[in-house]
Each structure stands twice: as structure tokens, then as C-alpha cells.
N, C-alpha and C. Protein backbone atom coordinates (compact mmCIF):
# COMPACT_ATOMS: atom_id res chain seq x y z
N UNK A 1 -3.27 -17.22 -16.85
CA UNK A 1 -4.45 -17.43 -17.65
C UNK A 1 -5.09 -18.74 -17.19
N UNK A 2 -6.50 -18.36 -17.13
CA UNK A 2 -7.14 -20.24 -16.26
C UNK A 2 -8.24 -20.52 -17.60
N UNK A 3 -8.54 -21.48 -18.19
CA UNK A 3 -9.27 -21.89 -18.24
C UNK A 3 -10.84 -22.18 -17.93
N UNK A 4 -12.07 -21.82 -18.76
CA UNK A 4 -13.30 -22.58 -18.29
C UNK A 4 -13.66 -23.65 -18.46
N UNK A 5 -15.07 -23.98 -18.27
CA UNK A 5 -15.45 -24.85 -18.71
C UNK A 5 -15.39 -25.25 -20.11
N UNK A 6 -15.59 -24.86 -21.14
CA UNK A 6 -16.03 -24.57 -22.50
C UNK A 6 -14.09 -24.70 -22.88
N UNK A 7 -13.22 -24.27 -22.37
CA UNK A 7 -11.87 -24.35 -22.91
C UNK A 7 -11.71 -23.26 -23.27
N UNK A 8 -11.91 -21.93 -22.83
CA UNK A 8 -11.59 -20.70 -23.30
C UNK A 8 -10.72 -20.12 -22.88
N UNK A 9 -9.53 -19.44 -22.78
CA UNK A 9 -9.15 -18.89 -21.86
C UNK A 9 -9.73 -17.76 -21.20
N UNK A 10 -9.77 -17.57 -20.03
CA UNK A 10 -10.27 -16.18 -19.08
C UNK A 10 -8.80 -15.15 -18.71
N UNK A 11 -9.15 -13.96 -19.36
CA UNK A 11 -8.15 -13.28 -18.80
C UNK A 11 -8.55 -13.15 -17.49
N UNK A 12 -7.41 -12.26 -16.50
CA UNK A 12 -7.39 -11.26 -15.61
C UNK A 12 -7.82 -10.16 -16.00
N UNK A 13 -8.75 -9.19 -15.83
CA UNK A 13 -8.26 -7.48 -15.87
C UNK A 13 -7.95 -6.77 -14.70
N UNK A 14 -6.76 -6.21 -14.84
CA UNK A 14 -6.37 -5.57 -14.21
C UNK A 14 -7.65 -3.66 -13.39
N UNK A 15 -7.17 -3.97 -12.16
CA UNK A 15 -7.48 -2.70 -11.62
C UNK A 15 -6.93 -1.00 -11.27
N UNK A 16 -6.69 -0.41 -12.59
CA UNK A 16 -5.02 0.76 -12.21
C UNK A 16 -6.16 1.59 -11.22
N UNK A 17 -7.15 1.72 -11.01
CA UNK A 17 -7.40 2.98 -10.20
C UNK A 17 -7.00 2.32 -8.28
N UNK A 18 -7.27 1.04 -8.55
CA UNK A 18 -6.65 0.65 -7.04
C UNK A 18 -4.75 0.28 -7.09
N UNK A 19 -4.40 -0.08 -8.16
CA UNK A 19 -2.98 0.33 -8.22
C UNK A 19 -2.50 2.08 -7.89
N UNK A 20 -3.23 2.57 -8.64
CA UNK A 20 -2.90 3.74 -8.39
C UNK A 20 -2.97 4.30 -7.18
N UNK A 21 -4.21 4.26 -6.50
CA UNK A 21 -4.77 4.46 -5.23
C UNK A 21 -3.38 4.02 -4.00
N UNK A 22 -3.45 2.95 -4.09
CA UNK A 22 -2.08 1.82 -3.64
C UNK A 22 -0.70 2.35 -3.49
N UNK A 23 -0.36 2.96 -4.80
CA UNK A 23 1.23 3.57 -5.10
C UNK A 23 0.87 4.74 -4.54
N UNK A 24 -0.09 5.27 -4.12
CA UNK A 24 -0.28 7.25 -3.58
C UNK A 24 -0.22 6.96 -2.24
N UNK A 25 -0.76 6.11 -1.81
CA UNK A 25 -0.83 5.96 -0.35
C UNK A 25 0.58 5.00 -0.05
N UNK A 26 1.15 4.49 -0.53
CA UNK A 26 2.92 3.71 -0.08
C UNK A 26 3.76 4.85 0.21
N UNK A 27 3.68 5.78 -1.01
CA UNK A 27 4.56 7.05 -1.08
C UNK A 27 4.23 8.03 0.00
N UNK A 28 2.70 8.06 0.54
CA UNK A 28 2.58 9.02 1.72
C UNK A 28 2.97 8.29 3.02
N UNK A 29 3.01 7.08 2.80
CA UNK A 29 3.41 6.66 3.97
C UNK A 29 4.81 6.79 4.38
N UNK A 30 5.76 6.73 3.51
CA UNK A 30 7.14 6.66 3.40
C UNK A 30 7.35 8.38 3.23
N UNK A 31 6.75 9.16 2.70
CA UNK A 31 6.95 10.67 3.48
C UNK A 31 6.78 10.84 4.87
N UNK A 32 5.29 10.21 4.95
CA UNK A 32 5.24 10.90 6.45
C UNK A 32 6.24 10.30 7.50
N UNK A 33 6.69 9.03 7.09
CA UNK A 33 7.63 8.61 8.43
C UNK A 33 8.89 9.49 8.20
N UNK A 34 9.61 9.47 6.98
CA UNK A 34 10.64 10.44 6.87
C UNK A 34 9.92 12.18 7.18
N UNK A 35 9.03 12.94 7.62
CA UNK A 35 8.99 13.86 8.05
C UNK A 35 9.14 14.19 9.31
N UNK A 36 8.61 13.21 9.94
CA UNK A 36 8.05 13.22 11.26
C UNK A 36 9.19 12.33 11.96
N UNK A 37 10.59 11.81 10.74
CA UNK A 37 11.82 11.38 11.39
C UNK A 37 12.71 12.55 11.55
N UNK A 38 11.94 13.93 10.46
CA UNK A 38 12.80 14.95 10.70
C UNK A 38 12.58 15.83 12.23
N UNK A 39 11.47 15.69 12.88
CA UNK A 39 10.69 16.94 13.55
C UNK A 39 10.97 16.03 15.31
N UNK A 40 11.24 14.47 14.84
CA UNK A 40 11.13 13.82 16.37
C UNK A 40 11.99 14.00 17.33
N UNK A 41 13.63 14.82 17.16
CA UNK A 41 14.17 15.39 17.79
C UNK A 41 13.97 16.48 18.84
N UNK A 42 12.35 17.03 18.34
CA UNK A 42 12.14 18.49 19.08
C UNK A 42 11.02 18.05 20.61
N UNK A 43 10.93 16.49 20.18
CA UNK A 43 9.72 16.07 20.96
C UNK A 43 9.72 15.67 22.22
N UNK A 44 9.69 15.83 23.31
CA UNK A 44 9.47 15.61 24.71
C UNK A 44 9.79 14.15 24.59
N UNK A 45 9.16 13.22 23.67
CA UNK A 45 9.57 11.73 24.24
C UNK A 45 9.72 11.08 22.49
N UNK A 46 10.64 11.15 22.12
CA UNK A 46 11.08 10.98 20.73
C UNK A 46 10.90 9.66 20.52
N UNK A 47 11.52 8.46 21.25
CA UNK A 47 11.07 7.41 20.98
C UNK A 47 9.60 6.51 21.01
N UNK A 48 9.05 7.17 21.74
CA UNK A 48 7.27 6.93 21.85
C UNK A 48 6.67 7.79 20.20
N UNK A 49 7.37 8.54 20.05
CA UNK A 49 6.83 9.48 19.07
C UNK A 49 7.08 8.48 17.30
N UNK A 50 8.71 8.21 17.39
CA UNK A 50 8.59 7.46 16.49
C UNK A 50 8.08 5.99 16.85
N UNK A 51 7.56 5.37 17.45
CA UNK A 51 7.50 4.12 17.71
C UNK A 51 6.03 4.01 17.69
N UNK A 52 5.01 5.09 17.44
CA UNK A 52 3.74 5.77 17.02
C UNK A 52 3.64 5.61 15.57
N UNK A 53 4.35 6.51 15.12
CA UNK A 53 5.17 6.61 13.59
C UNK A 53 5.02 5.73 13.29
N UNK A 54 6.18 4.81 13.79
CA UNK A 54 6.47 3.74 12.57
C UNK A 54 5.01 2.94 12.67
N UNK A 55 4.23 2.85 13.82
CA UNK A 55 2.98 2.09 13.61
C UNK A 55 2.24 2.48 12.63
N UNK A 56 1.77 3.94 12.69
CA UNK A 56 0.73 4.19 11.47
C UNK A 56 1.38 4.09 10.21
N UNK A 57 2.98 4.43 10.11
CA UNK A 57 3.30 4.12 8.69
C UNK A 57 3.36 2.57 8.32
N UNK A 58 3.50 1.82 8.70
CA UNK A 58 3.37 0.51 8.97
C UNK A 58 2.00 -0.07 8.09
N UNK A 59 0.88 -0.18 9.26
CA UNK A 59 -0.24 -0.22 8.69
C UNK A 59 -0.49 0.51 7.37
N UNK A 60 -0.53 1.69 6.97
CA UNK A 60 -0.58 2.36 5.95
C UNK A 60 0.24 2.01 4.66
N UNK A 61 1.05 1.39 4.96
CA UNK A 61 2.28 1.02 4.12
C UNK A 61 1.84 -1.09 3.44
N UNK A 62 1.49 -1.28 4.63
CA UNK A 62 0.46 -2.87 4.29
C UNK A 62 -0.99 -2.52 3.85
N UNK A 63 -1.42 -2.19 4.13
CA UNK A 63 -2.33 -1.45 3.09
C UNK A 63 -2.88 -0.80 2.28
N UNK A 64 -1.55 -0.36 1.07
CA UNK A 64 -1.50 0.44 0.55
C UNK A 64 -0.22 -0.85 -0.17
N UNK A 65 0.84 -2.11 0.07
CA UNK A 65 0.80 -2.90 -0.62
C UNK A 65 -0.38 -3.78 -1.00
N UNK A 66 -1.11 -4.39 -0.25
CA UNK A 66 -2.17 -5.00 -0.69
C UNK A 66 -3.24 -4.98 -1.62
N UNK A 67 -3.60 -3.40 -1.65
CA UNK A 67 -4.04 -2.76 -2.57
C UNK A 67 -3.59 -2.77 -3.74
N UNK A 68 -1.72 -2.31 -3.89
CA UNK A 68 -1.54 -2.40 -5.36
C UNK A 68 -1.54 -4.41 -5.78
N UNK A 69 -1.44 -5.24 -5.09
CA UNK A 69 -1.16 -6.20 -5.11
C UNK A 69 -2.83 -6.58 -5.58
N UNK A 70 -3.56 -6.76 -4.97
CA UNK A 70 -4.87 -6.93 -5.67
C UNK A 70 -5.25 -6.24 -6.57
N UNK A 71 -5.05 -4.62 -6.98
CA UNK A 71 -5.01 -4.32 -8.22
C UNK A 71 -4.15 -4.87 -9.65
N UNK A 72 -3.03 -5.86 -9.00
CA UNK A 72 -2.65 -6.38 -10.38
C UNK A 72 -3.23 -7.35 -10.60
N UNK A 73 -3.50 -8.49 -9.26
CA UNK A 73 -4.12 -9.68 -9.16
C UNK A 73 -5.42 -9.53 -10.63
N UNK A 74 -6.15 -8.58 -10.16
CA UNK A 74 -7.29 -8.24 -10.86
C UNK A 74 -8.15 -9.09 -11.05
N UNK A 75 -9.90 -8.90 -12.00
CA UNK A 75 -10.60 -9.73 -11.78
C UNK A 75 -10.99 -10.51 -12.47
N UNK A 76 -11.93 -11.61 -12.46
CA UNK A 76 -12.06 -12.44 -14.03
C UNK A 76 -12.88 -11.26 -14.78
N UNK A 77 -13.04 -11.17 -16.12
CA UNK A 77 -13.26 -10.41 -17.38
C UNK A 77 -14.98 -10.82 -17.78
């Protein structure tokens, strides 16, 4: 809680549709690497394949914390 000028307190409000947004996209990210950890055995070059993988789940996975993380942050009211 911060303070204004005047001595009021200012809440935070929170953002759930970018929390939410946030927690849908962590969870697809963490499927798709566990799917595509199931299928990389069949692949001509398995380690390029996951090492692909883990990049886009990666990124997807940091942006998709950040998101829920600024949705709690939230904004002044």
C-alpha cells in the first residue's frame, strides 16, 4: 500500500484476466514440452528437436510468468 499526496492510501488492483491469460499459457507451455518430449524419439535429429523445444517453451514459459506477475503487481486504482 503507498501513500499520496493528501495521505490516503492507494490500493493496487489487481489484473485476473492477465493472471489468467498468464496461468493458460505456463500450462501450455509445460504440455507442449512434455508432448513433444514424448514424440522426439521418432525424430531424425532428436536433440536439435528438443533443444528447439525447450527454446519455444522457454520463452513462452517467461512470458507467460511475467504476465501472471504483472497481473498481481496490478495498477494504481
Amino acid at each position: 500500500m503507498f501513500l499520496n499526496s493528501n495521505l490516503a492510501p492507494v490500493m493496487q488492483q489487481r489484473n485476473p484476466r492477465l493472471i489468467a491469460v498468464g496461468s493458460a499459457l505456463l500450462i501450455l507451455a509445460i504440455a507442449f514440452f512434455l508432448f513433444m518430449l514424448s514424440i522426439a524419439s521418432k525424430s531424425t535429429d532428436p536433440a536439435e528437436l528438443m533443444r528447439t523445444v525447450g527454446t519455444v517453451s522457454g520463452v513462452v514459459g517467461g512470458l507467460a510468468i511475467a504476465m501472471i506477475v504483472g497481473g498481481r503487481i496490478g495498477k494504481k486504482a
